[in-house]
Every structure is written in C-alpha cells, then in structure tokens.
N, C-alpha and C. Protein backbone atom coordinates (compact mmCIF):
# COMPACT_ATOMS: atom_id res chain seq x y z
N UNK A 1 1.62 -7.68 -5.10
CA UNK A 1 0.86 -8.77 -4.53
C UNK A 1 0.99 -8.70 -3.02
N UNK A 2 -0.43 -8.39 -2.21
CA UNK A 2 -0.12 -8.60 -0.88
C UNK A 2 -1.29 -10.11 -0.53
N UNK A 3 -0.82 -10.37 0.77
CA UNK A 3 -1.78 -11.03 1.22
C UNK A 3 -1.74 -11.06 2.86
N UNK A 4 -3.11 -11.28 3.79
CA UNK A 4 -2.85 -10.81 4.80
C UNK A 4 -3.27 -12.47 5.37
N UNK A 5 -2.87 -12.95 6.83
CA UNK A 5 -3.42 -13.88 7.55
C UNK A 5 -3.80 -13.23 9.05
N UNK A 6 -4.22 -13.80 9.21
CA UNK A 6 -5.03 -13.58 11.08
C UNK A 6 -5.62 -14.49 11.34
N UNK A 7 -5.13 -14.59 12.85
CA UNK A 7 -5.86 -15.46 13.48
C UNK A 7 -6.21 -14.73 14.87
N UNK A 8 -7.36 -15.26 15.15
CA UNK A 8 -7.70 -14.54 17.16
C UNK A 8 -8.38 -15.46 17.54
N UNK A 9 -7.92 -15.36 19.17
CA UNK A 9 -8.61 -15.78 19.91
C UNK A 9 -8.77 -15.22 21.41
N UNK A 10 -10.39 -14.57 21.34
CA UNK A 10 -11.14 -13.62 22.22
C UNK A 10 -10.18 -12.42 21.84
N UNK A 11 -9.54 -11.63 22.50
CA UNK A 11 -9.36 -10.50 22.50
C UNK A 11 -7.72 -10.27 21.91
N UNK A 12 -7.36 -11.54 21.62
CA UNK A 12 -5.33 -11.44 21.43
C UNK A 12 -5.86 -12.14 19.81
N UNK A 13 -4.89 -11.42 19.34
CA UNK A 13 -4.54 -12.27 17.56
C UNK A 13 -3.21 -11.84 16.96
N UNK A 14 -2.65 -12.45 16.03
CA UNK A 14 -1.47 -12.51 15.54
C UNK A 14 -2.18 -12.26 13.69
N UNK A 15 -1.04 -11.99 12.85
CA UNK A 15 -1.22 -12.36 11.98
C UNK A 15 0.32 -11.55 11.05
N UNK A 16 0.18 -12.20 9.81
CA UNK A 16 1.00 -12.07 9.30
C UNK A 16 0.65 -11.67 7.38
N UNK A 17 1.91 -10.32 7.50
CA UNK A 17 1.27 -9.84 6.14
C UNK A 17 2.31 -9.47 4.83
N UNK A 18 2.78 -11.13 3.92
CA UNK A 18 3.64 -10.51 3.14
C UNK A 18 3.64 -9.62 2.09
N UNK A 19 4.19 -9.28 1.59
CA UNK A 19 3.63 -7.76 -0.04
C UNK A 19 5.20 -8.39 -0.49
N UNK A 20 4.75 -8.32 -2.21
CA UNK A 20 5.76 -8.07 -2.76
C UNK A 20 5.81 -7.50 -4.06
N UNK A 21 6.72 -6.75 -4.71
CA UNK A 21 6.96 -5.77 -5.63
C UNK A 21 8.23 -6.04 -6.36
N UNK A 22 7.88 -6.05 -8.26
CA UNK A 22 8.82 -6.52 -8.97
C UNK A 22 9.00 -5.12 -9.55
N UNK A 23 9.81 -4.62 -10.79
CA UNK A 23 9.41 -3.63 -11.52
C UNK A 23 10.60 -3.62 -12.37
N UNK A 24 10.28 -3.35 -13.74
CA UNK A 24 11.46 -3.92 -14.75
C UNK A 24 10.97 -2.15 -15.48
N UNK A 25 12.20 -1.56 -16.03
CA UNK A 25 12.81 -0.81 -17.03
C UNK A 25 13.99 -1.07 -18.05
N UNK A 26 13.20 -0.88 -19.40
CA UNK A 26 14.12 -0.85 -20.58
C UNK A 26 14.80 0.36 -21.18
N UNK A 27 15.79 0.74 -21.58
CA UNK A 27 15.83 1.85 -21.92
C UNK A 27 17.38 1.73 -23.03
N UNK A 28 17.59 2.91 -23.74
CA UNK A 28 18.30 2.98 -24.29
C UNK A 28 19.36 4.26 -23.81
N UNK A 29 20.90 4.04 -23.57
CA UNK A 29 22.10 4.84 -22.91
C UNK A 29 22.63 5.80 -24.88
N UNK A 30 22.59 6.76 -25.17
CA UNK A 30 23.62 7.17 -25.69
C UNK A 30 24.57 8.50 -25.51
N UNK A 31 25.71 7.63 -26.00
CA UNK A 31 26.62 8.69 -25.12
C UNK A 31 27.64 8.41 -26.44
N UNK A 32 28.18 9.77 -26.84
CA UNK A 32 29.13 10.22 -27.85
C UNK A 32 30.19 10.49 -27.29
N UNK A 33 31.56 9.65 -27.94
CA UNK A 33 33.10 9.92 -26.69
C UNK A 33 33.81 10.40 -28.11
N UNK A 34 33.82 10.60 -29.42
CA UNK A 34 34.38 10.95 -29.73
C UNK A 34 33.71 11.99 -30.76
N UNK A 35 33.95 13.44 -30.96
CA UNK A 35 33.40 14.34 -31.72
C UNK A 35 33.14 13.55 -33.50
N UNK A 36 32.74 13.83 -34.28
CA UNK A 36 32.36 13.49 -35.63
C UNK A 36 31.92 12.15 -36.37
N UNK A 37 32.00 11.58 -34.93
CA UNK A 37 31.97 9.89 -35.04
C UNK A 37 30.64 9.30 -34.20
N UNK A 38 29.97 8.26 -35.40
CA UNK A 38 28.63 8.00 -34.52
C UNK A 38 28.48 7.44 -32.89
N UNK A 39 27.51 8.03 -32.40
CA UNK A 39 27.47 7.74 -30.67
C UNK A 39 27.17 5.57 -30.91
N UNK A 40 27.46 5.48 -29.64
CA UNK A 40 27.42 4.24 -29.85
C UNK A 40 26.55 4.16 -28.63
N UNK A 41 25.20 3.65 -28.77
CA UNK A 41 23.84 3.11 -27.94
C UNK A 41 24.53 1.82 -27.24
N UNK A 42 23.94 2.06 -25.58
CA UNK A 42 23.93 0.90 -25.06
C UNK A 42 22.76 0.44 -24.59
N UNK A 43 22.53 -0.63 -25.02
CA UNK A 43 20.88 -1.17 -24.00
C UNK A 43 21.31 -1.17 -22.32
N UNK A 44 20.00 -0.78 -21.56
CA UNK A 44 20.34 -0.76 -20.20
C UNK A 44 18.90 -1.33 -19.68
N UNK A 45 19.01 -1.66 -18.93
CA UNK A 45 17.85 -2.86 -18.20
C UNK A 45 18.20 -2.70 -16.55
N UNK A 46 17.02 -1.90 -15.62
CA UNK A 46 17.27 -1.56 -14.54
C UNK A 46 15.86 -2.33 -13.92
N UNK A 47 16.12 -3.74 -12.74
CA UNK A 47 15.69 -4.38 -12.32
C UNK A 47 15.44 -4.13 -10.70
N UNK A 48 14.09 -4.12 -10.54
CA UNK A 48 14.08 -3.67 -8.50
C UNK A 48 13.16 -4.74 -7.96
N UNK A 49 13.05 -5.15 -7.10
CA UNK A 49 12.92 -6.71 -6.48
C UNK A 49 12.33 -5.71 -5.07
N UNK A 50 11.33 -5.74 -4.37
CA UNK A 50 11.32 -5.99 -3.11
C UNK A 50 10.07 -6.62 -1.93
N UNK A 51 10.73 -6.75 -0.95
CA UNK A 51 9.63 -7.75 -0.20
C UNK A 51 9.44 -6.98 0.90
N UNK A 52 8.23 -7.30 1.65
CA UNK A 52 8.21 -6.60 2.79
C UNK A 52 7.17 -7.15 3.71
N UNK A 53 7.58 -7.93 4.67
CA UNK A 53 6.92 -8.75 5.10
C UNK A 53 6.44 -8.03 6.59
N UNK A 54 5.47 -8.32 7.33
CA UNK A 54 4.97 -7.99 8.40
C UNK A 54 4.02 -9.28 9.42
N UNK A 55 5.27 -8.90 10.49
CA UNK A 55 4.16 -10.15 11.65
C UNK A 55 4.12 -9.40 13.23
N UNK A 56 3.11 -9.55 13.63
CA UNK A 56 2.85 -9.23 14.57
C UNK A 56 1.55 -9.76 15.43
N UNK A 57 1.59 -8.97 16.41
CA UNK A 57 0.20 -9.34 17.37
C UNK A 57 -0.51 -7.85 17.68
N UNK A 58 -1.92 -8.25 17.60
CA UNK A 58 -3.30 -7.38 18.09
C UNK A 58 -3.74 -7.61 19.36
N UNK A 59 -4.24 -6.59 20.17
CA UNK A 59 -5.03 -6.90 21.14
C UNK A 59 -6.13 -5.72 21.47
N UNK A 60 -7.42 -6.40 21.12
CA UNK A 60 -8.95 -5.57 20.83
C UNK A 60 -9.54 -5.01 21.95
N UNK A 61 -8.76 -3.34 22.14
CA UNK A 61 -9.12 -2.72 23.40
C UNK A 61 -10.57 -2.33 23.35
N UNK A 62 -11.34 -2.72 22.68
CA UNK A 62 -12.58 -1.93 22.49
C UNK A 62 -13.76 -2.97 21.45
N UNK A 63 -15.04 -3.17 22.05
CA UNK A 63 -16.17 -3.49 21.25
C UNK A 63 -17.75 -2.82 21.36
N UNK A 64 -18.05 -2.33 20.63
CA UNK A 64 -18.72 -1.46 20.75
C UNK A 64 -20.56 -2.08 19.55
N UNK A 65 -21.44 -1.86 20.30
CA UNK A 65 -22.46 -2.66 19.36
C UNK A 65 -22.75 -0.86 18.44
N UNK A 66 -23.00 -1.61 17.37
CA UNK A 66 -23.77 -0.15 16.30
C UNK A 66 -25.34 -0.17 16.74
N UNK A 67 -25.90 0.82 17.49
CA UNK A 67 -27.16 1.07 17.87
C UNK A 67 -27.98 -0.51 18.46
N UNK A 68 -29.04 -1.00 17.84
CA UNK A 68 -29.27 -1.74 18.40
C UNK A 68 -29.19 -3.07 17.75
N UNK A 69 -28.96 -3.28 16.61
CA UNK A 69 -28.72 -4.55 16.23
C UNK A 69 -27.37 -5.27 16.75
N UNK A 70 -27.74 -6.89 17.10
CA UNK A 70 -26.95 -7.38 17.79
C UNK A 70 -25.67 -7.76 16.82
N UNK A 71 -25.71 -7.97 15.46
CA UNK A 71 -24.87 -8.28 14.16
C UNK A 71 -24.10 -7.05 13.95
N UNK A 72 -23.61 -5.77 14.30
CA UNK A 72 -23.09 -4.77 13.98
C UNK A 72 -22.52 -4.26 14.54
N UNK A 73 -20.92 -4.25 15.20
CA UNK A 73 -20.04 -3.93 16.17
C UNK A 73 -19.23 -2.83 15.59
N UNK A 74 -18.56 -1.98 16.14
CA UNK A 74 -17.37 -1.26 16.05
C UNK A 74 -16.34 -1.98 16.89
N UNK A 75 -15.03 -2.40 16.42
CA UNK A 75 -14.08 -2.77 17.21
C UNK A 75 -12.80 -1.96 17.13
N UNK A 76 -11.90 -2.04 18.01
CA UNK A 76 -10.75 -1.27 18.29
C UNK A 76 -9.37 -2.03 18.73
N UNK A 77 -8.45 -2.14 18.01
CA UNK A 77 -7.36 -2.89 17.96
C UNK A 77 -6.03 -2.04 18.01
N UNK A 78 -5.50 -2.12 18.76
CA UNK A 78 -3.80 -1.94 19.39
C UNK A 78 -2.98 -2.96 18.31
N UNK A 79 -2.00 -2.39 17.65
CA UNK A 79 -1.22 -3.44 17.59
C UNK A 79 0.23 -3.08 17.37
N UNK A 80 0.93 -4.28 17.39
CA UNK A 80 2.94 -4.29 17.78
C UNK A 80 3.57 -5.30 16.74
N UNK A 81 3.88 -4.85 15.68
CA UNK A 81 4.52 -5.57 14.95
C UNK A 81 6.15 -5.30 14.65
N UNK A 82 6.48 -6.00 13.51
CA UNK A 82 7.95 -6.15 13.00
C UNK A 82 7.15 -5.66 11.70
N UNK A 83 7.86 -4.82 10.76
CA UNK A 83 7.99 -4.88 9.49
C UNK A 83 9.30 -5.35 8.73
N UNK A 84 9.89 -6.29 7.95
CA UNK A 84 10.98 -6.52 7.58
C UNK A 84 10.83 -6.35 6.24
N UNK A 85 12.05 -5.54 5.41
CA UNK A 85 12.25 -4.72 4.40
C UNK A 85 13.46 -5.44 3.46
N UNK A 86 13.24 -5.88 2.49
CA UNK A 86 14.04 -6.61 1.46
C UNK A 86 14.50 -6.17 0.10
N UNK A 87 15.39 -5.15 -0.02
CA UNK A 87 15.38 -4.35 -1.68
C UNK A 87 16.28 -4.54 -2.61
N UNK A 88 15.98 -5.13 -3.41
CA UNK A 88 17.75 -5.25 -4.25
C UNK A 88 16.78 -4.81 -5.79
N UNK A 89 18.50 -4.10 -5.89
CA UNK A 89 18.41 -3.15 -7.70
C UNK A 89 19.34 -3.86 -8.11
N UNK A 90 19.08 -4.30 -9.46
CA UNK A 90 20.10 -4.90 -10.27
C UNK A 90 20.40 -3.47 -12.01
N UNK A 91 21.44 -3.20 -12.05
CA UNK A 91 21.58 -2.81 -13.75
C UNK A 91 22.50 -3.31 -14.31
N UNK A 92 21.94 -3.65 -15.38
CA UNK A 92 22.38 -4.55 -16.75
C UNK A 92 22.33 -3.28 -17.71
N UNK A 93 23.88 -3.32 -18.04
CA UNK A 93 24.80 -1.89 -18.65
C UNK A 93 24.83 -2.75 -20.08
N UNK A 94 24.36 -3.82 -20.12
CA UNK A 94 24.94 -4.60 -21.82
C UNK A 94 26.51 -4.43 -21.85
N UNK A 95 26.89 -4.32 -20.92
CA UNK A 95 28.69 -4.42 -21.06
C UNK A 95 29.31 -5.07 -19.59
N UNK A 96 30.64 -5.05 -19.02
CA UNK A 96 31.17 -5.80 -18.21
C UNK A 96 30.70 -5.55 -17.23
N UNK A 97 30.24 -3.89 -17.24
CA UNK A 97 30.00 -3.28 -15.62
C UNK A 97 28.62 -3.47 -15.46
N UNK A 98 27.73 -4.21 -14.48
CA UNK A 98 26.98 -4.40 -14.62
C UNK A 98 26.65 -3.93 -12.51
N UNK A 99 25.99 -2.48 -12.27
CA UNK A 99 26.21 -2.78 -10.74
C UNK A 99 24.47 -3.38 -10.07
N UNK A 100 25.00 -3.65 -9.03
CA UNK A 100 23.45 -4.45 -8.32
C UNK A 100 23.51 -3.81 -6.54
N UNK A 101 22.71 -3.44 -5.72
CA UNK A 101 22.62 -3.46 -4.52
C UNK A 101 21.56 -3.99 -3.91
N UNK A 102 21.79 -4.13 -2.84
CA UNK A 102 20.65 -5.71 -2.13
C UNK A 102 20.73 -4.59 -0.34
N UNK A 103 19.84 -4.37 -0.03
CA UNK A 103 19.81 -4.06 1.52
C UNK A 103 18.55 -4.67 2.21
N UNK A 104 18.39 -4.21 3.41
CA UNK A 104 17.27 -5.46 4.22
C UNK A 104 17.31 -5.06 5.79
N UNK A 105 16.52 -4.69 6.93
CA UNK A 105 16.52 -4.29 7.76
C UNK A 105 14.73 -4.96 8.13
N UNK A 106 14.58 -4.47 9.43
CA UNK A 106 13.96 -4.46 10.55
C UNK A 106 13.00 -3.42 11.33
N UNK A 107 11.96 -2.65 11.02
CA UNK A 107 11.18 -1.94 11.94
C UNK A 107 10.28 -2.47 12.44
N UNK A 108 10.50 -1.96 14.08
CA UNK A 108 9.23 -2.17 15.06
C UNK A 108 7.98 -1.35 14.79
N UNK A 109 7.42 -1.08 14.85
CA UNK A 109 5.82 -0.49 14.33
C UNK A 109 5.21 -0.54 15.13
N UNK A 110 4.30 0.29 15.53
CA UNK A 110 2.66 0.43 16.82
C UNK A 110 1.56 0.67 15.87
N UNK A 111 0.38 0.64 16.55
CA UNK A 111 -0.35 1.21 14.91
C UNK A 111 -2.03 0.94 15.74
N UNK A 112 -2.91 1.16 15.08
CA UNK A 112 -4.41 0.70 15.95
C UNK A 112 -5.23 0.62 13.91
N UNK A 113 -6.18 -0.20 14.76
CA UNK A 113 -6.90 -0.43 13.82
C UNK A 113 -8.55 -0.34 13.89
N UNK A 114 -9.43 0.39 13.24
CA UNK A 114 -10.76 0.36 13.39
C UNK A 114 -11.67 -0.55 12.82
N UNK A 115 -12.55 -1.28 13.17
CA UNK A 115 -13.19 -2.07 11.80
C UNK A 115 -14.87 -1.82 12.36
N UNK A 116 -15.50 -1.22 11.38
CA UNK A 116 -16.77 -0.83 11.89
C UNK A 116 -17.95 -1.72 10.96
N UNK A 117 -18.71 -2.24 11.07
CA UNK A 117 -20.16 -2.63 10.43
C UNK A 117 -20.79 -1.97 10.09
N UNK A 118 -21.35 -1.07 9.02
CA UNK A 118 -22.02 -0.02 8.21
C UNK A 118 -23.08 -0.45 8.25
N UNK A 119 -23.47 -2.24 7.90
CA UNK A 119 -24.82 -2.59 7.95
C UNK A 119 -24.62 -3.90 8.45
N UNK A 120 -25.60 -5.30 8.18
CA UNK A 120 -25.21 -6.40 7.89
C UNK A 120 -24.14 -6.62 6.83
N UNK A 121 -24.16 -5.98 5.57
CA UNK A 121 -23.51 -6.69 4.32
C UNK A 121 -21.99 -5.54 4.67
N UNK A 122 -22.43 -4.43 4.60
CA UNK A 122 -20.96 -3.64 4.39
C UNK A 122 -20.22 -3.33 5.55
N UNK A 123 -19.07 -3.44 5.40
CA UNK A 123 -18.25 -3.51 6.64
C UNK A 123 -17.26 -2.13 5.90
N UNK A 124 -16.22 -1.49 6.64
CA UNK A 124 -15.41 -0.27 6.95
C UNK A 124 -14.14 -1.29 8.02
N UNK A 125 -12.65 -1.06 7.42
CA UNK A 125 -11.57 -1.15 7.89
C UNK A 125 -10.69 0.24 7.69
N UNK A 126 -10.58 1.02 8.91
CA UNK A 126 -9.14 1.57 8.90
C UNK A 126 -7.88 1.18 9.30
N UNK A 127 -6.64 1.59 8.83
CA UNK A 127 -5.78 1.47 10.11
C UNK A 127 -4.52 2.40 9.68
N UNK A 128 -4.29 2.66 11.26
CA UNK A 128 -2.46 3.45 10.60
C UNK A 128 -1.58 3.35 11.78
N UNK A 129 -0.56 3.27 11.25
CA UNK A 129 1.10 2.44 12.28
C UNK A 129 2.38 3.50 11.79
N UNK A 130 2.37 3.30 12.94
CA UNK A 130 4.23 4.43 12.31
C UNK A 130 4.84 3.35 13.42
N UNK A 131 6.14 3.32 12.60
CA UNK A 131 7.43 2.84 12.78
C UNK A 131 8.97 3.39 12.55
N UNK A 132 9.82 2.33 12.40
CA UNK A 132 11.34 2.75 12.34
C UNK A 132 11.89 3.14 13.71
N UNK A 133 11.46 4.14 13.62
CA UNK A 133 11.68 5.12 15.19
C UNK A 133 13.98 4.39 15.31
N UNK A 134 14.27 4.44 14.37
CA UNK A 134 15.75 4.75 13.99
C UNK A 134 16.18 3.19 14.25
N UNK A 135 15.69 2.57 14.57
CA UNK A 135 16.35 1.05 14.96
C UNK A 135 16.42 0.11 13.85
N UNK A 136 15.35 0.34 12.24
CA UNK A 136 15.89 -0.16 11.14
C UNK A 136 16.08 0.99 10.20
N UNK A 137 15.00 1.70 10.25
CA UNK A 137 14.59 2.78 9.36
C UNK A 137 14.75 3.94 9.96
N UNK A 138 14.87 5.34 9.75
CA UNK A 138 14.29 6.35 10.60
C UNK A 138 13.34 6.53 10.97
N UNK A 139 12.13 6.20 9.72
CA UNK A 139 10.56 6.67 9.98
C UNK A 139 9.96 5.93 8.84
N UNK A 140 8.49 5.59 9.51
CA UNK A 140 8.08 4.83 8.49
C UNK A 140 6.53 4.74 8.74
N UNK A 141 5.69 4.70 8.51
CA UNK A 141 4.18 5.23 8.43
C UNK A 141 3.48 4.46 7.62
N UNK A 142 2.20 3.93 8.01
CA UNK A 142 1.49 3.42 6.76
C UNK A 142 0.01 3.64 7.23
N UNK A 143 -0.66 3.30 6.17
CA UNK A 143 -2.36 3.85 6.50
C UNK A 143 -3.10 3.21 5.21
N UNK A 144 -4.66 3.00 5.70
CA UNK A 144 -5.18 2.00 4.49
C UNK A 144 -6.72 2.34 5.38
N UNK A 145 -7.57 2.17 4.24
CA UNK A 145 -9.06 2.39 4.46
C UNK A 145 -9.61 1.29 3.31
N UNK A 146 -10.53 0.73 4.08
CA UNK A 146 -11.25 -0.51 2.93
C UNK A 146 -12.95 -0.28 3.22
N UNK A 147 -13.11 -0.38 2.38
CA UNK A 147 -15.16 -0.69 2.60
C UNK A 147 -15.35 -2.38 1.90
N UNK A 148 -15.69 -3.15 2.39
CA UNK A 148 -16.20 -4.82 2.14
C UNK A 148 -17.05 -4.69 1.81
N UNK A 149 -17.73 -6.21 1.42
CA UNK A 149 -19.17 -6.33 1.06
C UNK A 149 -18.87 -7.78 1.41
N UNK A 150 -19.84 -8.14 2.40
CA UNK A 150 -19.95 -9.69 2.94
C UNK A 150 -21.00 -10.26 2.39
N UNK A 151 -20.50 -11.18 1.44
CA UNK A 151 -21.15 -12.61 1.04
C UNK A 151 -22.33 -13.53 1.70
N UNK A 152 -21.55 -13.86 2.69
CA UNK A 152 -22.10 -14.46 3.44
C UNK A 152 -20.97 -14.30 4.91
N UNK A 153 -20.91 -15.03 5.33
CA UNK A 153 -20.28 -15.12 6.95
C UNK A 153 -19.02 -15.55 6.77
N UNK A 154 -18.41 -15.85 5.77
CA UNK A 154 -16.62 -16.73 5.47
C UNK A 154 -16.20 -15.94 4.04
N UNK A 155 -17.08 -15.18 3.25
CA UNK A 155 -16.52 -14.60 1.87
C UNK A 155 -16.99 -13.03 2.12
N UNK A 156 -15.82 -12.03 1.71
CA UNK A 156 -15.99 -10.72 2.25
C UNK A 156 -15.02 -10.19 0.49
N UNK A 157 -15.69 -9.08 0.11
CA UNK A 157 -14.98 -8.53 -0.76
C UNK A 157 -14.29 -7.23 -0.51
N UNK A 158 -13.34 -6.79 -0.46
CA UNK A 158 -13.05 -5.89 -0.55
C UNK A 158 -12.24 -4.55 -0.98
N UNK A 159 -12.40 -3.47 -1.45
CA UNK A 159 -12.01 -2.38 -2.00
C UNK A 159 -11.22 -1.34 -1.13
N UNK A 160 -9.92 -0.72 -1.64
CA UNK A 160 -9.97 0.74 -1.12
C UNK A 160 -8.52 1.20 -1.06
N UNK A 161 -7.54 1.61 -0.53
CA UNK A 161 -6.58 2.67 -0.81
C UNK A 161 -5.37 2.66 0.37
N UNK A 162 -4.36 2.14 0.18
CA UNK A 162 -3.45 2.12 0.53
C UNK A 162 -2.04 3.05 0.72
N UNK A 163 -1.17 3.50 2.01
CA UNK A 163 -0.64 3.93 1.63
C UNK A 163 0.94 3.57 2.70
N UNK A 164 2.25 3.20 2.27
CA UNK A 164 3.53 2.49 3.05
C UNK A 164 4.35 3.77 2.88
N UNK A 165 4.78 4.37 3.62
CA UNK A 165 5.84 5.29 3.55
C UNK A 165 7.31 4.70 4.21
N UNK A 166 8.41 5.01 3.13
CA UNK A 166 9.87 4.26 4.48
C UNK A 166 10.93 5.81 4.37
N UNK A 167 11.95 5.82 5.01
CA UNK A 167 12.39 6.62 4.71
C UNK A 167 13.80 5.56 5.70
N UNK A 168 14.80 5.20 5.03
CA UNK A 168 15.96 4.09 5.52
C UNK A 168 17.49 5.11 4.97
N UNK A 169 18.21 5.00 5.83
CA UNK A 169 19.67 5.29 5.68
C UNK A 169 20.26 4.25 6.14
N UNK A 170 21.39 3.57 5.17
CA UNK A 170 22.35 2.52 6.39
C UNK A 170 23.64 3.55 6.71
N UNK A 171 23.48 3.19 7.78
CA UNK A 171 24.34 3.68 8.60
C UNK A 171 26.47 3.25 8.37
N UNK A 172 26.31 2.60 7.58
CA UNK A 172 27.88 1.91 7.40
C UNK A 172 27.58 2.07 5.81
N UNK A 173 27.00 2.64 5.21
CA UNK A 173 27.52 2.66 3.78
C UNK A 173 26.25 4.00 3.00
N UNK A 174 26.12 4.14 2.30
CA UNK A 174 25.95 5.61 1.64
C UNK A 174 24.31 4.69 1.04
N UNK A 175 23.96 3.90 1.03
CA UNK A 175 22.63 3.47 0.79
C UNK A 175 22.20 4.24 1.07
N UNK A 176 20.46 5.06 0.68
CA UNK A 176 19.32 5.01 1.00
C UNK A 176 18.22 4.81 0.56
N UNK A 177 17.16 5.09 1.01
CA UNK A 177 15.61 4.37 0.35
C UNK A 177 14.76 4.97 0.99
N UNK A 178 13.99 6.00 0.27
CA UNK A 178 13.07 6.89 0.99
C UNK A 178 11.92 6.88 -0.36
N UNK A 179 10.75 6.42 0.25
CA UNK A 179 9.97 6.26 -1.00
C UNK A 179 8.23 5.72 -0.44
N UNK A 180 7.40 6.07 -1.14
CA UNK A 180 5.83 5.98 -0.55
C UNK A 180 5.27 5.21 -1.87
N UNK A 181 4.68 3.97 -1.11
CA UNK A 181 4.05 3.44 -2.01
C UNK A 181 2.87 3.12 -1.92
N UNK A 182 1.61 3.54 -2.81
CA UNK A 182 0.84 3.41 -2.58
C UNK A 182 -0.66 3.76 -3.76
N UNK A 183 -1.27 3.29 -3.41
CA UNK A 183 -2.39 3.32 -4.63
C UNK A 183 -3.92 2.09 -3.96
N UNK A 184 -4.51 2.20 -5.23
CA UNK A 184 -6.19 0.93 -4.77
C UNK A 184 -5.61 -0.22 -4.70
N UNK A 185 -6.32 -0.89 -3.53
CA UNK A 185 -6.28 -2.33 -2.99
C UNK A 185 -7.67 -3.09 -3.66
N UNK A 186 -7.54 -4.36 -4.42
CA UNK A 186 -8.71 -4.85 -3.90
C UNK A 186 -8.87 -6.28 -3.73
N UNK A 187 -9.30 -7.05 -2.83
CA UNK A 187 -9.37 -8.37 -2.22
C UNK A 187 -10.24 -9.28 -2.22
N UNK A 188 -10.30 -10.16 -1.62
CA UNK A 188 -11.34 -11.32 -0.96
C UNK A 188 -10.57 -11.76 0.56
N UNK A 189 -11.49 -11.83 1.66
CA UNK A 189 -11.29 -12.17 2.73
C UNK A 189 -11.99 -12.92 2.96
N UNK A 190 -10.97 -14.57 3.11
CA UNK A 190 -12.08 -15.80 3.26
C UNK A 190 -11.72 -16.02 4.87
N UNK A 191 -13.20 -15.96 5.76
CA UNK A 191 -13.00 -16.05 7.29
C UNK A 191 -13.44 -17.89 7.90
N UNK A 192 -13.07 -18.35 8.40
CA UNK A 192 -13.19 -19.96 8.72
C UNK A 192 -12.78 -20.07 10.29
C-alpha cells in the first residue's frame, strides 16, 4: 500500500509519500536428531513488517508548453528528500526460541522528476532518485513511470511500474538488507 500527498505553490512543493509492506510465510521445519526414530516436525511462521516513508521538497526548474495548445505542458522537477526505512522480521519456531530483528535508518535522496501531457486526457510521469550515499544506507535508487488518464480536472487514473532498490549494512552489528522491490502500480490522483 502506497500513497502519495503534494502540495505546491508556484514553483516550490513538498509532499509526502508513505508505502507499506506486510508478508507472512508458513512452513513446516523437519529435522531428525536421533537415527531410527521418527523426525519430529516443527511449525515455523516467518513474519516481515516494513515501512518506508518519504518527505521532502520539489522545486520546478522547467515548464515547457507541448506545441501549441495552451492545456499541455512538459514540466521538470528537482527534488531533496529523506527516505526513512522501518524493517522488523519476526520467527515463530513453535518452541521457546522464537528470534525477531527490528532495524530503521535514514537516507537523503536527490532525484528529478518529468511529467509530460500526451494530450488533454493522457498524461506521462517519470521519475528517478538515488540515495543513501553511506549516511543511512550505502546506496539506494528508485525509478517509476506512470501513464494517467484524466477524468476531468481533480480525478486522474493511473497505471505503471515501479521500482525501490536499498542496499543497508549497520555498521555496529552484522544486520543487513539489500533487496529491490518492485512491480505494477495502479492509482487515483484526486487534485483540489
């Protein structure tokens, strides 16, 4: 589940973009400790939780009209955010030992964004940001392409393909988390 907010005004905007990700595995452990004697099955249940929130600010170095209609711009956006990263694994061993880890950090991010008008109705969003640059994460990258279809002037639909790369070491303990997530987006963007 993501969802995005924005707000602007003239050429500066902010906005803020949380995502979050559950994911449950069942499975069955067997393991035989003594030769001629039946293995004894343990249920195991491996639980991953994470959030990943993003706020920042835009500022629209560029507006550009599409040929001659006055309704059809290309715009060009700079932007400087925070990404903040929230992960905890829980496993449930069905016995005493049950282990869990929880980590959570901080990347700064740069990134630009394109949003072009195809016609009146269909609109085109790119964008891509790299981050980490070692201050939460080592490296961290993301990229996304959408094609809309506008409703009217406040309801926008839209489709298309996502992609978050992290790659995190903590530095005081043997954690890491290096992993790309990504697949089809699809939305509604209500503008007011």
């Amino acid at each position: 589940m993501m969802i995005h907010l924005e707000a602007q005004n003239g050429k500066f905007g902010l906005f803020l973009e949380p995502m979050y990700s559950r994911m449950r595995v069942d499975g069955t452990f067997v393991r035989q400790r003594v030769p001629n004697l039946p293995a004894i099955p343990r249920d195991l249940t491996l639980a991953y939780e994470q959030w990943t929130v993003e706020a920042g600010g835009f500022y629209q170095v560029g507006k550009w009209r599409v040929g001659e209609n006055k309704d059809e711009w290309v715009t060009l956006d700079v932007l400087a955010t925070a990404r903040f990263w929230s992960i905890k694994v829980d496993l449930d061993t069905s016995t005493i030992i049950n282990p869990g880890r929880s980590n959570s950090w901080v990347d700064p991010i740069v990134g630009a964004r394109l949003n072009i008008d195809l016609s009146k109705k269909v609109i085109m969003n790119l964008r891509v940001d790299i981050g980490g640059f070692g201050v939460g994460s080592d490296f961290s990258w993301n990229g996304l392409a959408a094609i809309g279809y506008r409703f009217n002037e406040y309801i926008t639909a839209l489709v298309g393909y996502r992609a978050l790369y992290v790659n995190y070491k903590s530095g005081t303990s043997k954690a890491r988390y290096e992993e790309t997530l990504h697949g089809p987006i699809m939305g509604l963007a209500f503008s007011f």
